[in-house]
Protein backbone atom coordinates (compact mmCIF):
# COMPACT_ATOMS: atom_id res chain seq x y z
CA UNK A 1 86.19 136.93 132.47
CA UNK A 2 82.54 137.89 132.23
CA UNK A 3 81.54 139.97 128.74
CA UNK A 4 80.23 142.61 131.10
CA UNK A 5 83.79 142.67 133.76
CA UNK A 6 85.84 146.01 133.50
CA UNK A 7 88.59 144.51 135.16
CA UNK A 8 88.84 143.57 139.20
CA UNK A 9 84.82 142.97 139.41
CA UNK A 10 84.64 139.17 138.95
CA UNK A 11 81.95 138.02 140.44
CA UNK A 12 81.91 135.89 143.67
CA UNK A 13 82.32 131.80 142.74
CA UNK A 14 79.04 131.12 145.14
CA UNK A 15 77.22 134.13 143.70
CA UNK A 16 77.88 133.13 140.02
CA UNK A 17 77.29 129.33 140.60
CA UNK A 18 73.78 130.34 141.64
CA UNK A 19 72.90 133.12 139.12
CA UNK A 20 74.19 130.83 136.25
CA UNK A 21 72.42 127.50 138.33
CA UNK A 22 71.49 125.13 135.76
CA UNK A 23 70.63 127.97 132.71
CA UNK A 24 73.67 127.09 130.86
CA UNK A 25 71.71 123.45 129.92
CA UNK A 26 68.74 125.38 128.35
CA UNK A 27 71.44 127.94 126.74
CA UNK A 28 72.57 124.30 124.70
CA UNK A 29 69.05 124.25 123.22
CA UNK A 30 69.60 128.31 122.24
CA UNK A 31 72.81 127.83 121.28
CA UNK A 32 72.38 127.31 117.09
CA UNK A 33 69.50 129.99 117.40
CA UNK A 34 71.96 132.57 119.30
CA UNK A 35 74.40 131.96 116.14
CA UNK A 36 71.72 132.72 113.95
CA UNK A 37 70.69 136.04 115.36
CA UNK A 38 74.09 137.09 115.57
CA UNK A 39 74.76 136.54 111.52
CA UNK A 40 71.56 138.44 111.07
CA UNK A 41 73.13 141.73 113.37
CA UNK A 42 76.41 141.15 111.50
CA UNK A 43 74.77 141.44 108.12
CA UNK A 44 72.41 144.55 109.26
CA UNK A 45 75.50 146.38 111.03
CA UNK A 46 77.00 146.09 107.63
CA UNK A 47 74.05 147.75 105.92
CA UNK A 48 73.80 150.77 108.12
CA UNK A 49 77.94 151.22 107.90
CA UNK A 50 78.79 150.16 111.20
CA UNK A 51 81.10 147.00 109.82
CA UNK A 52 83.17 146.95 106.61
CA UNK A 53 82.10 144.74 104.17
CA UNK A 54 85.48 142.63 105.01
CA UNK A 55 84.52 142.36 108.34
CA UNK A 56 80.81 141.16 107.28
CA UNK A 57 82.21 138.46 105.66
CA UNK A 58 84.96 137.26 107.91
CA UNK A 59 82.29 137.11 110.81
CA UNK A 60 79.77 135.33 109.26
CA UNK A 61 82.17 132.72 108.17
CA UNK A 62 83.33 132.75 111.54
CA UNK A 63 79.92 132.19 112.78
CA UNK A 64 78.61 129.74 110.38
CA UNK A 65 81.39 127.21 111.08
CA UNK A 66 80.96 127.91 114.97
CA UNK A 67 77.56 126.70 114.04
CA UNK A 68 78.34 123.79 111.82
CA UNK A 69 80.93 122.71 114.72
CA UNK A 70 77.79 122.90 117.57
CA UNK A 71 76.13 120.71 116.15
CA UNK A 72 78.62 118.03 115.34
CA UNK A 73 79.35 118.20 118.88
CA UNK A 74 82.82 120.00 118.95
CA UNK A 75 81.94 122.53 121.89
CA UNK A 76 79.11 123.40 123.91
CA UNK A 77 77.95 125.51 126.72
CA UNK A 78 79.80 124.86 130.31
CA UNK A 79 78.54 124.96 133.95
CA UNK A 80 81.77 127.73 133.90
CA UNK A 81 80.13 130.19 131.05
CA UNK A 82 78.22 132.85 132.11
CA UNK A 83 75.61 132.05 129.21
CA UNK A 84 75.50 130.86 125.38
CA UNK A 85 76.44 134.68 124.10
CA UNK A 86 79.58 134.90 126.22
CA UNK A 87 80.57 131.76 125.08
CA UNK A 88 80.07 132.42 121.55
CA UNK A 89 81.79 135.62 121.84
CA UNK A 90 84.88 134.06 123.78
CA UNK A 91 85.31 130.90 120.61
CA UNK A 92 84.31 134.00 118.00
CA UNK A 93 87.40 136.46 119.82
CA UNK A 94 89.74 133.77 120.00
CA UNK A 95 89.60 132.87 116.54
CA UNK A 96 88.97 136.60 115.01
CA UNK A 97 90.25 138.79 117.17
CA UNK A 98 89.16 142.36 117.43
CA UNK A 99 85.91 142.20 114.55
CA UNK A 100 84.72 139.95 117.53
CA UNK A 101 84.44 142.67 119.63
CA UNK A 102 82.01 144.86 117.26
CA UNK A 103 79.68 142.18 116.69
CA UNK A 104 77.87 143.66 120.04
CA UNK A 105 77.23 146.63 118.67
CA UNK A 106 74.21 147.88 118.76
CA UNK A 107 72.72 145.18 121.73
CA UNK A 108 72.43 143.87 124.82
CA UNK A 109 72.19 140.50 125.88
CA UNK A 110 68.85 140.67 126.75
CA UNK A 111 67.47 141.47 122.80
CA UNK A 112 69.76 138.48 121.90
CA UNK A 113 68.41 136.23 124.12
CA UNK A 114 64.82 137.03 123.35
CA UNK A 115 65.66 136.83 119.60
CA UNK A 116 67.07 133.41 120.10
CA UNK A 117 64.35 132.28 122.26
CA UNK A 118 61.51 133.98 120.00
CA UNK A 119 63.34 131.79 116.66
CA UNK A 120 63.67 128.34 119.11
CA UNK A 121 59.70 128.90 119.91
CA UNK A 122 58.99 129.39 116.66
CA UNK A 123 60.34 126.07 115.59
CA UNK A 124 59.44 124.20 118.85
CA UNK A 125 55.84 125.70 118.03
CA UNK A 126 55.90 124.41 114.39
CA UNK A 127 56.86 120.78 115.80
CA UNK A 128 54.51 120.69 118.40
CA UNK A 129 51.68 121.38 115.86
CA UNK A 130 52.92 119.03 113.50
CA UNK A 131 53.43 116.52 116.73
CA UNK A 132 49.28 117.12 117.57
CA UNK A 133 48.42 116.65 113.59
CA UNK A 134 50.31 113.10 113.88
CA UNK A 135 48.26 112.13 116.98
CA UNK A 136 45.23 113.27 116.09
CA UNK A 137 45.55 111.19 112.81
CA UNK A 138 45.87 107.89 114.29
CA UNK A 139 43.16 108.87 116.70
CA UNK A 140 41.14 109.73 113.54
CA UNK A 141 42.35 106.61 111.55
CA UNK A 142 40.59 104.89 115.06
CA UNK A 143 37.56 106.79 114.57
CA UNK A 144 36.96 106.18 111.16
CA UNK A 145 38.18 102.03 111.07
CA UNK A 146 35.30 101.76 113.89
CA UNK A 147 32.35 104.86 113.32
CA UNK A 148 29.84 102.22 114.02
CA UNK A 149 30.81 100.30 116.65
CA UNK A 150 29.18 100.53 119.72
CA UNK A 151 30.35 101.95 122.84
CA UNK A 152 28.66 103.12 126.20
CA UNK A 153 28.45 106.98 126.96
CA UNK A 154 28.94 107.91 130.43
CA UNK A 155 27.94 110.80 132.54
CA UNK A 156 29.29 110.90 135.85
CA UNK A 157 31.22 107.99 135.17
CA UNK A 158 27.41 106.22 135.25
CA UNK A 159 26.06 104.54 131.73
CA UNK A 160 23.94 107.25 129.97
CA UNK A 161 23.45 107.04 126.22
CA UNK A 162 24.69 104.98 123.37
CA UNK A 163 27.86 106.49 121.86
CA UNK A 164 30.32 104.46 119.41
CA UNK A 165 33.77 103.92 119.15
CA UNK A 166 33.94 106.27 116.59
CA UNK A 167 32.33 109.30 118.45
CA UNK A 168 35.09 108.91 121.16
CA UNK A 169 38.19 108.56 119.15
CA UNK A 170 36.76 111.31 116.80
CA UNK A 171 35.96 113.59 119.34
CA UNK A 172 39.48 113.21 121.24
CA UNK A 173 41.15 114.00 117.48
CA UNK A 174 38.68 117.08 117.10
CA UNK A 175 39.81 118.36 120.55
CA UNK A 176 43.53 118.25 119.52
CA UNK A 177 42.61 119.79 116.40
CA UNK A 178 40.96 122.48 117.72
CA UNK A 179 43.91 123.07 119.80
CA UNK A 180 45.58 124.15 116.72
CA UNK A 181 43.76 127.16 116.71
CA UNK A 182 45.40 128.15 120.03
CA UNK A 183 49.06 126.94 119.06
CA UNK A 184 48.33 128.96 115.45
CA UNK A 185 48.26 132.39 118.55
CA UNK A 186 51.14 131.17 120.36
CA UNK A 187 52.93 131.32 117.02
CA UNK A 188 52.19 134.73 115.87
CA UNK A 189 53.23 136.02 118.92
CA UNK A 190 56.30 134.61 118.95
CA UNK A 191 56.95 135.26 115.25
CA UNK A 192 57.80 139.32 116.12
CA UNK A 193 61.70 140.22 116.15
CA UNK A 194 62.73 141.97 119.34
CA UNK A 195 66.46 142.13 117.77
CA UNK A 196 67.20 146.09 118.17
CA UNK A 197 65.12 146.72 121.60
CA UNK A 198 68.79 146.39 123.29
CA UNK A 199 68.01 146.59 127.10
CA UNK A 200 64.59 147.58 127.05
CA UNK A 201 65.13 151.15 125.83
CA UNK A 202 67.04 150.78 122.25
CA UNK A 203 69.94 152.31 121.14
CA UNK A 204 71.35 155.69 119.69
CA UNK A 205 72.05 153.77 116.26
CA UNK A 206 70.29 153.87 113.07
CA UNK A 207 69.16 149.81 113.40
CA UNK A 208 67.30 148.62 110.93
CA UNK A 209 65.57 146.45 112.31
CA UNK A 210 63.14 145.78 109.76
CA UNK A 211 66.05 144.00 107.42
CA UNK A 212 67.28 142.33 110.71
CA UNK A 213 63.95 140.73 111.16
CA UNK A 214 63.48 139.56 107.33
CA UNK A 215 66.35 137.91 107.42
CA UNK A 216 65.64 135.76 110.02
CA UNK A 217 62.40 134.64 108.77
CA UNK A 218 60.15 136.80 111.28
CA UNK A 219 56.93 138.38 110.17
CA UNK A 220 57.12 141.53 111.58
CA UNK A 221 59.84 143.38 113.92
CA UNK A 222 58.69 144.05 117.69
CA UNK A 223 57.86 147.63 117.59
CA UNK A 224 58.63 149.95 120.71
CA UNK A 225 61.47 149.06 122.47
CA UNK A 226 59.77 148.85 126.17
CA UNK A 227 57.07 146.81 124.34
CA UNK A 228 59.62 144.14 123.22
CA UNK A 229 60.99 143.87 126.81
CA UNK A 230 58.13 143.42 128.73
CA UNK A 231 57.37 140.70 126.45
CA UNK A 232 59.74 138.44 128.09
CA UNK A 233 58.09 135.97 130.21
CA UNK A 234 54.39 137.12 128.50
CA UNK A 235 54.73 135.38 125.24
CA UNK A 236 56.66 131.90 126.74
CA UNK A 237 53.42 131.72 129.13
CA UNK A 238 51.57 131.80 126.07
CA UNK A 239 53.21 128.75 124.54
CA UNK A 240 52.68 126.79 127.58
CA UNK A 241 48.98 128.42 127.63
CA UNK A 242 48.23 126.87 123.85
CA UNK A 243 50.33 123.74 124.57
CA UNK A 244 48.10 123.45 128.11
CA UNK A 245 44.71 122.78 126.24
CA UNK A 246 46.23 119.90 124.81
CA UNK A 247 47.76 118.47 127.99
CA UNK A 248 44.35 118.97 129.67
CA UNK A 249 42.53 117.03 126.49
CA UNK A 250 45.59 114.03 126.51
CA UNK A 251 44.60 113.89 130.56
CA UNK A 252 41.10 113.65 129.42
CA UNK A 253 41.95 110.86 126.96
CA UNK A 254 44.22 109.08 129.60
CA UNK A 255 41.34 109.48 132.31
CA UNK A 256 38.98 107.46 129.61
CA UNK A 257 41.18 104.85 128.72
CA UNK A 258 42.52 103.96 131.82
CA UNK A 259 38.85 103.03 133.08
CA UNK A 260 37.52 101.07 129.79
CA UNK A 261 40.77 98.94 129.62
CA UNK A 262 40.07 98.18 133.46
CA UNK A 263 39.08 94.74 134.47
CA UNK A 264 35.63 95.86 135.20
CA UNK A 265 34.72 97.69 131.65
CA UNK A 266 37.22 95.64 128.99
CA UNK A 267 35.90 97.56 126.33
CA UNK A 268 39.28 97.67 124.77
CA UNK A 269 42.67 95.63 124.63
CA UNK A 270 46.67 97.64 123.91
CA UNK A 271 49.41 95.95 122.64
CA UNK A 272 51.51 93.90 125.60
CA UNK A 273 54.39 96.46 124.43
CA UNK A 274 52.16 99.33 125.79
CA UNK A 275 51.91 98.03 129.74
CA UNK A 276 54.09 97.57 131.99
CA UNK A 277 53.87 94.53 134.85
CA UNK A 278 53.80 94.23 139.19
CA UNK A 279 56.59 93.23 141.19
CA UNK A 280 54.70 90.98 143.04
CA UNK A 281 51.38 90.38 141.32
CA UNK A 282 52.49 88.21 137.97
CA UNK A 283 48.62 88.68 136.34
CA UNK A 284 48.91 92.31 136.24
CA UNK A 285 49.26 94.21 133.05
CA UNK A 286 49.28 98.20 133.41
CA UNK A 287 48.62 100.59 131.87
CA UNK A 288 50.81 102.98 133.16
CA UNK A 289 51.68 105.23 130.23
CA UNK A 290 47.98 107.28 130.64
CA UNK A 291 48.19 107.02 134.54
CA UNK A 292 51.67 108.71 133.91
CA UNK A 293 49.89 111.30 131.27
CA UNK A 294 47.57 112.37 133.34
CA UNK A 295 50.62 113.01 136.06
CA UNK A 296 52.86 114.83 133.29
CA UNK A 297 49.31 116.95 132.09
CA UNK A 298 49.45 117.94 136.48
CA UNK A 299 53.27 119.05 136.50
CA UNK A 300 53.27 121.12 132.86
CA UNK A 301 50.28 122.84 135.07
CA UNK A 302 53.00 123.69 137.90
CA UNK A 303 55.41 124.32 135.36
CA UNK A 304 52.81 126.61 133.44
CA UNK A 305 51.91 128.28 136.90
CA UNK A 306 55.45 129.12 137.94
CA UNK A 307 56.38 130.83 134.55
CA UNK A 308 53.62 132.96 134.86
CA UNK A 309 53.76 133.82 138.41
CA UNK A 310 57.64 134.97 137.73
CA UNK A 311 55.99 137.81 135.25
CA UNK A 312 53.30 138.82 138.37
CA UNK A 313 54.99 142.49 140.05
CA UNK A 314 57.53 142.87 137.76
CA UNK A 315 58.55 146.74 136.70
CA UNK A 316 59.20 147.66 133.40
CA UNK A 317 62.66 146.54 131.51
CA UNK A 318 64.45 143.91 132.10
CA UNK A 319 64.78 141.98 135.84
CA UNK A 320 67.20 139.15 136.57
CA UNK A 321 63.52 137.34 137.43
CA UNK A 322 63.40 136.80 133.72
CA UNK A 323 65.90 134.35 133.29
CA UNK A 324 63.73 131.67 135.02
CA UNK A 325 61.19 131.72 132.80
CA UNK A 326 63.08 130.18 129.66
CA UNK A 327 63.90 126.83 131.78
CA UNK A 328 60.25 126.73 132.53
CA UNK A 329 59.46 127.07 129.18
CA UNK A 330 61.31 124.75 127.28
CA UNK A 331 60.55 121.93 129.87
CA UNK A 332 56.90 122.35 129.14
CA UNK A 333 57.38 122.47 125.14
CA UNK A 334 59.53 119.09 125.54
CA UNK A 335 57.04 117.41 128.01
CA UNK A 336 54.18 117.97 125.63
CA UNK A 337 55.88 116.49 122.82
CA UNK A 338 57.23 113.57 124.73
CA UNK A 339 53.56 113.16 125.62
CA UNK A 340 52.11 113.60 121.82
CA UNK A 341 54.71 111.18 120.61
CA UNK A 342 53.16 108.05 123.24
CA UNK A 343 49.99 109.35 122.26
CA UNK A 344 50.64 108.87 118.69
CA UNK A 345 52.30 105.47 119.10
CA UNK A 346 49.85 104.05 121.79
CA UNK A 347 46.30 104.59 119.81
CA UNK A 348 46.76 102.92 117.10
CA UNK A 349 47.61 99.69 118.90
CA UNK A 350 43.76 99.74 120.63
CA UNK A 351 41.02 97.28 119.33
CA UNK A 352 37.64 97.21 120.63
CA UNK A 353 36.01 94.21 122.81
CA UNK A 354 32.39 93.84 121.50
CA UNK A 355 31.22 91.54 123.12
CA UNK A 356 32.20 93.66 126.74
CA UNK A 357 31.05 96.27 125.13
CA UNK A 358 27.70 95.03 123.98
CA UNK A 359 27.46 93.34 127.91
CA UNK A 360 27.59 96.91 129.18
CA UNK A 361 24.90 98.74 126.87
CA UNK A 362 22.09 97.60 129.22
CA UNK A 363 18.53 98.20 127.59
CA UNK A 364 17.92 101.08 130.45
CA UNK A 365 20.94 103.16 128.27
CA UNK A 366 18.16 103.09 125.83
CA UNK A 367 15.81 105.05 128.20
CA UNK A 368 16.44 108.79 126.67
CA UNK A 369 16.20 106.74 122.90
CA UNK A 370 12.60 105.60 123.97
CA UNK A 371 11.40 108.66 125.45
CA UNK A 372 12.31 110.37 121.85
CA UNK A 373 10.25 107.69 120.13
CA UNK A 374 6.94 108.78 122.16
CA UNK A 375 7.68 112.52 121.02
CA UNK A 376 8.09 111.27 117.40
CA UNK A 377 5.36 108.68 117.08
CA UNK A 378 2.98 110.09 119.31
CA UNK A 379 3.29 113.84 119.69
CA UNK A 380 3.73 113.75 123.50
CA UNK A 381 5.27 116.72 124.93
CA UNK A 382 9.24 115.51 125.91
CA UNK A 383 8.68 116.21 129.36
CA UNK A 384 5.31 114.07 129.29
CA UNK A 385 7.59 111.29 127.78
CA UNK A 386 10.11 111.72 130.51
CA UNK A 387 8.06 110.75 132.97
CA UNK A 388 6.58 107.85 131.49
CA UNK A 389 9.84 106.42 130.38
CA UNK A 390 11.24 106.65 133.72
CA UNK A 391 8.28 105.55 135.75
CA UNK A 392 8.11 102.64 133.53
CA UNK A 393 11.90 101.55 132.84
CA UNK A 394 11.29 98.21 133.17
CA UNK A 395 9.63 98.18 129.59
CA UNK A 396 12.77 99.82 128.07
CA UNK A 397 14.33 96.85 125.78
CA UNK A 398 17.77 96.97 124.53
CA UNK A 399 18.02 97.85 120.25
CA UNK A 400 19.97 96.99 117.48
CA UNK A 401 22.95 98.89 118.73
CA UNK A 402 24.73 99.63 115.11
CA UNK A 403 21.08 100.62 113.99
CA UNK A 404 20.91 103.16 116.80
CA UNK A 405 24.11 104.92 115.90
CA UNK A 406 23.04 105.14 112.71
CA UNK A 407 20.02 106.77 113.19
CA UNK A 408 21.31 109.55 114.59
CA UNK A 409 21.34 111.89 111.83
CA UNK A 410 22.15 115.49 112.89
CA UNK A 411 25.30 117.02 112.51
CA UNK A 412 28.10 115.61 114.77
CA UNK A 413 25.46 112.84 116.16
CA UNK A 414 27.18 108.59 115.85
CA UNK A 415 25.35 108.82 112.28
CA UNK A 416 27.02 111.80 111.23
CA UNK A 417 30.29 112.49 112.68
CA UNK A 418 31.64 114.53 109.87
CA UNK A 419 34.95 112.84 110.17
CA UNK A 420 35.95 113.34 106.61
CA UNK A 421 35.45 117.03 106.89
CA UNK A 422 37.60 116.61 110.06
CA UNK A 423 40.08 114.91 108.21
CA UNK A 424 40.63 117.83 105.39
CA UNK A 425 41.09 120.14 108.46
CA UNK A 426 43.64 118.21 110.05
CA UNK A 427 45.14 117.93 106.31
CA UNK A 428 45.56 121.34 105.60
CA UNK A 429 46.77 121.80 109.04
CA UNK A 430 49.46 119.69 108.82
CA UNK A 431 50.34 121.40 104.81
CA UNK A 432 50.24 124.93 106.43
CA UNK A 433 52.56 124.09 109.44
CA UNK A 434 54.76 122.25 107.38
CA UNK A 435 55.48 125.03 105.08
CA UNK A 436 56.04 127.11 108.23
CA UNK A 437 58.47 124.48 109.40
CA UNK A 438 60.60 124.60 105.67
CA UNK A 439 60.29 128.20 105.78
CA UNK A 440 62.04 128.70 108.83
CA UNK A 441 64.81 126.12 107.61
CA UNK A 442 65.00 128.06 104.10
CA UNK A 443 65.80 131.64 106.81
CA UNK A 444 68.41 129.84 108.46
CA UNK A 445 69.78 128.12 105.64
CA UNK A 446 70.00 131.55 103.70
CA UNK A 447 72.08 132.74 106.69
CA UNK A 448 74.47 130.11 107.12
CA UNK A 449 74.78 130.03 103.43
CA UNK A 450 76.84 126.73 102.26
CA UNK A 451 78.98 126.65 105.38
CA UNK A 452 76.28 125.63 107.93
CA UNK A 453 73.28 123.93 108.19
CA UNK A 454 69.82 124.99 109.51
CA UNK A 455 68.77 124.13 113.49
CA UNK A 456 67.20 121.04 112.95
């Protein structure tokens, strides 16, 4: 029987099969977070009187072991349970009996679920950054083993300018470290505690939701009720809007290295463990991990699309709409990752060509470096020097490439990358999510006490 049944008002088998449809699988991924929430509301009903200390403790235990036994595997969510809290509630009455039934005091399924969603995202968020530290450190490690080396810079996929190997490694680690930035907003969203906001409108309790919150680790509680509510939907399409600016840099990064490992560039080689082979053509190496990256980058966007499209119309409070939106979610937090983690194990595996590279930097890529020379030897105007270059290109002669980079003195120029300032960012990065990630474990930990262990 349903939490919500009275008795007689089961709901239709077709009818339930497609309102539950395939949520109970993401309510497995809630399911230790759920248990969390619900120690927190046990311990703050006890504080404002509404439990005996008794039935504090015999819940908590209850709760703690319910989590220890999810995650050795001894139940899960079913196809037949409404959601994670019903089940919860069913193992939790069958084992306590009536102090079951008061743990729901004081809220509705909806602030649950958003509390268990808003303390998954928080430690899917913390992951994810860590996940784009680790990749942009081997892409940094790439940088800085080969800052000089030459490479061709393109513009409309034509040769343009002399770049280096370092320059585009460096600048793909700079991209995903800049994505931070955007992940760091995702995260403070997420880190408010909606626990208390019941179905949109509160409750005629005296919550404190404040102590609620601290105990689970959040920053802050939500604030008005309505506000916490209408939330729903808003702050997941913000974790897939941060987590989007580093699909659409990895696409960028797959785009490049698909076309210098092809047969007509060769600027760099993989590791045979990184491509994959033809059915019918036995020369063929592959390498279809970035063609696939730049297909995953193209359905997070759909998935990223759809989640916020479900928020578009919607009235205040809580619609049935919302339920969509946490499937949605969590398969664009585990595609990213799943695409960080090939990143990370891919780069470090790629070694320059030279001598296809040096075949490629033709001396007319040297046309913009020898119109610069006439400004600085001779004092002609740029655009002066721009026309003679390029009516004359046939007296443009290739350089000493490693010279060239080298020249290039200005700030973030092949001579002066700044990669070891780049390098302390990305380090206290990685300290400052790291201590958000043991944070989080020391909250849950604290709630479970010695009988569970934290999410992992």
């Amino acid at each position: 029987m349903a939490i919500w049944s009275k008795g007689g008002d089961e709901t239709n088998a077709l009818v339930h099969a497609f309102t539950v449809g395939d949520d109970y699988l993401y309510d497995r991924c809630l399911a230790p977070f759920d248990i969390l929430g619900s120690i927190a509301h046990a311990r703050m009903l006890g504080r404002i009187g509404m439990l005996k200390v008794d039935e504090v403790e015999l819940l908590v235990r209850g709760l703690a072991e319910l989590h220890r036994q999810f995650i050795a595997g001894s139940w899960t969510v079913e196809a037949g349970d409404e959601d994670v809290h019903s089940k919860v509630e069913a193992l939790l009455s069958e084992r306590l009996g009536d102090p079951a039934k008061r743990l729901h005091t004081g809220r509705s399924r909806n602030d649950q679920v958003l509390t268990a969603l808003r303390l998954w995202q928080k430690q899917e968020l913390a992951g994810i950054a860590l996940a784009v530290c680790a990749a942009a450190t081997t892409l940094l490690e790439r940088a800085t083993t080969y800052e000089f080396h030459p490479l061709p810079g393109y513009t409309h996929l034509q040769r343009a300018m002399p770049s280096s190997v370092g320059m585009f490694f460096g600048a793909h680690a700079q991209g995903l470290v800049d994505n931070l930035i955007l992940i760091e907003a995702a995260y403070q969203f997420s880190d408010s505690c909606p626990l208390g906001s019941g179905a949109s409108y509160g409750v005629g309790l005296p919550l404190d939701r404040a102590y609620a919150a601290s105990l689970l680790g959040f920053a802050r509680f939500g604030g008005i009720a309505m506000a916490d509510a209408n939330s729903r939907g808003k702050v997941e399409t913000a974790c897939l809007d941060a987590l989007g600016a580093v699909m659409g840099d990895l696409s960028r990064l797959a785009a490049d290295l698909v076309f210098f490992t092809s047969a007509e560039c060769g600027f760099f080689r993989i590791a045979p463990g990184f491509t994959t082979g033809s059915s019918i053509m036995p020369q063929k190496r592959n390498l279809d991990l970035f063609e696939l990256l730049r297909a995953r980058a193209a359905r997070f966007l759909g998935l990223r699309t759809g989640l916020a499209a479900i928020t578009i119309g919607l009235p205040s409070g809580y619609s049935r709409d919302l339920q969509d939106t946490k499937g949605l979610c969590m398969d664009g937090l585990r595609l990213g990752r799943e695409c960080l983690a090939v990143v990370g194990a891919a780069i470090p595996t790629l070694e320059p060509v030279r001598a296809r590279i040096e075949a490629a930097l033709s001396a007319d890529i040297y046309a913009t470096d020898e119109a610069y020379r006439l400004v600085r030897d001779t004092g002609m105007a740029f655009r002066d020097a721009y026309r003679e270059v390029g009516n004359h290109l046939e007296r443009v002669q290739v350089r000493d490439h490693e010279q060239t980079l080298r020249e290039r003195t200005h700030l973030g120029s092949t001579g002066k990358l700044g990669l070891t300032a780049l390098g302390e960012r990305l380090a206290a990065a990685r300290v400052s999510w790291m201590a958000r990630q043991q944070a989080f474990q020391a909250s849950a930990a604290a709630l479970l006490g010695t009988a569970g262990s934290a999410p992992g």
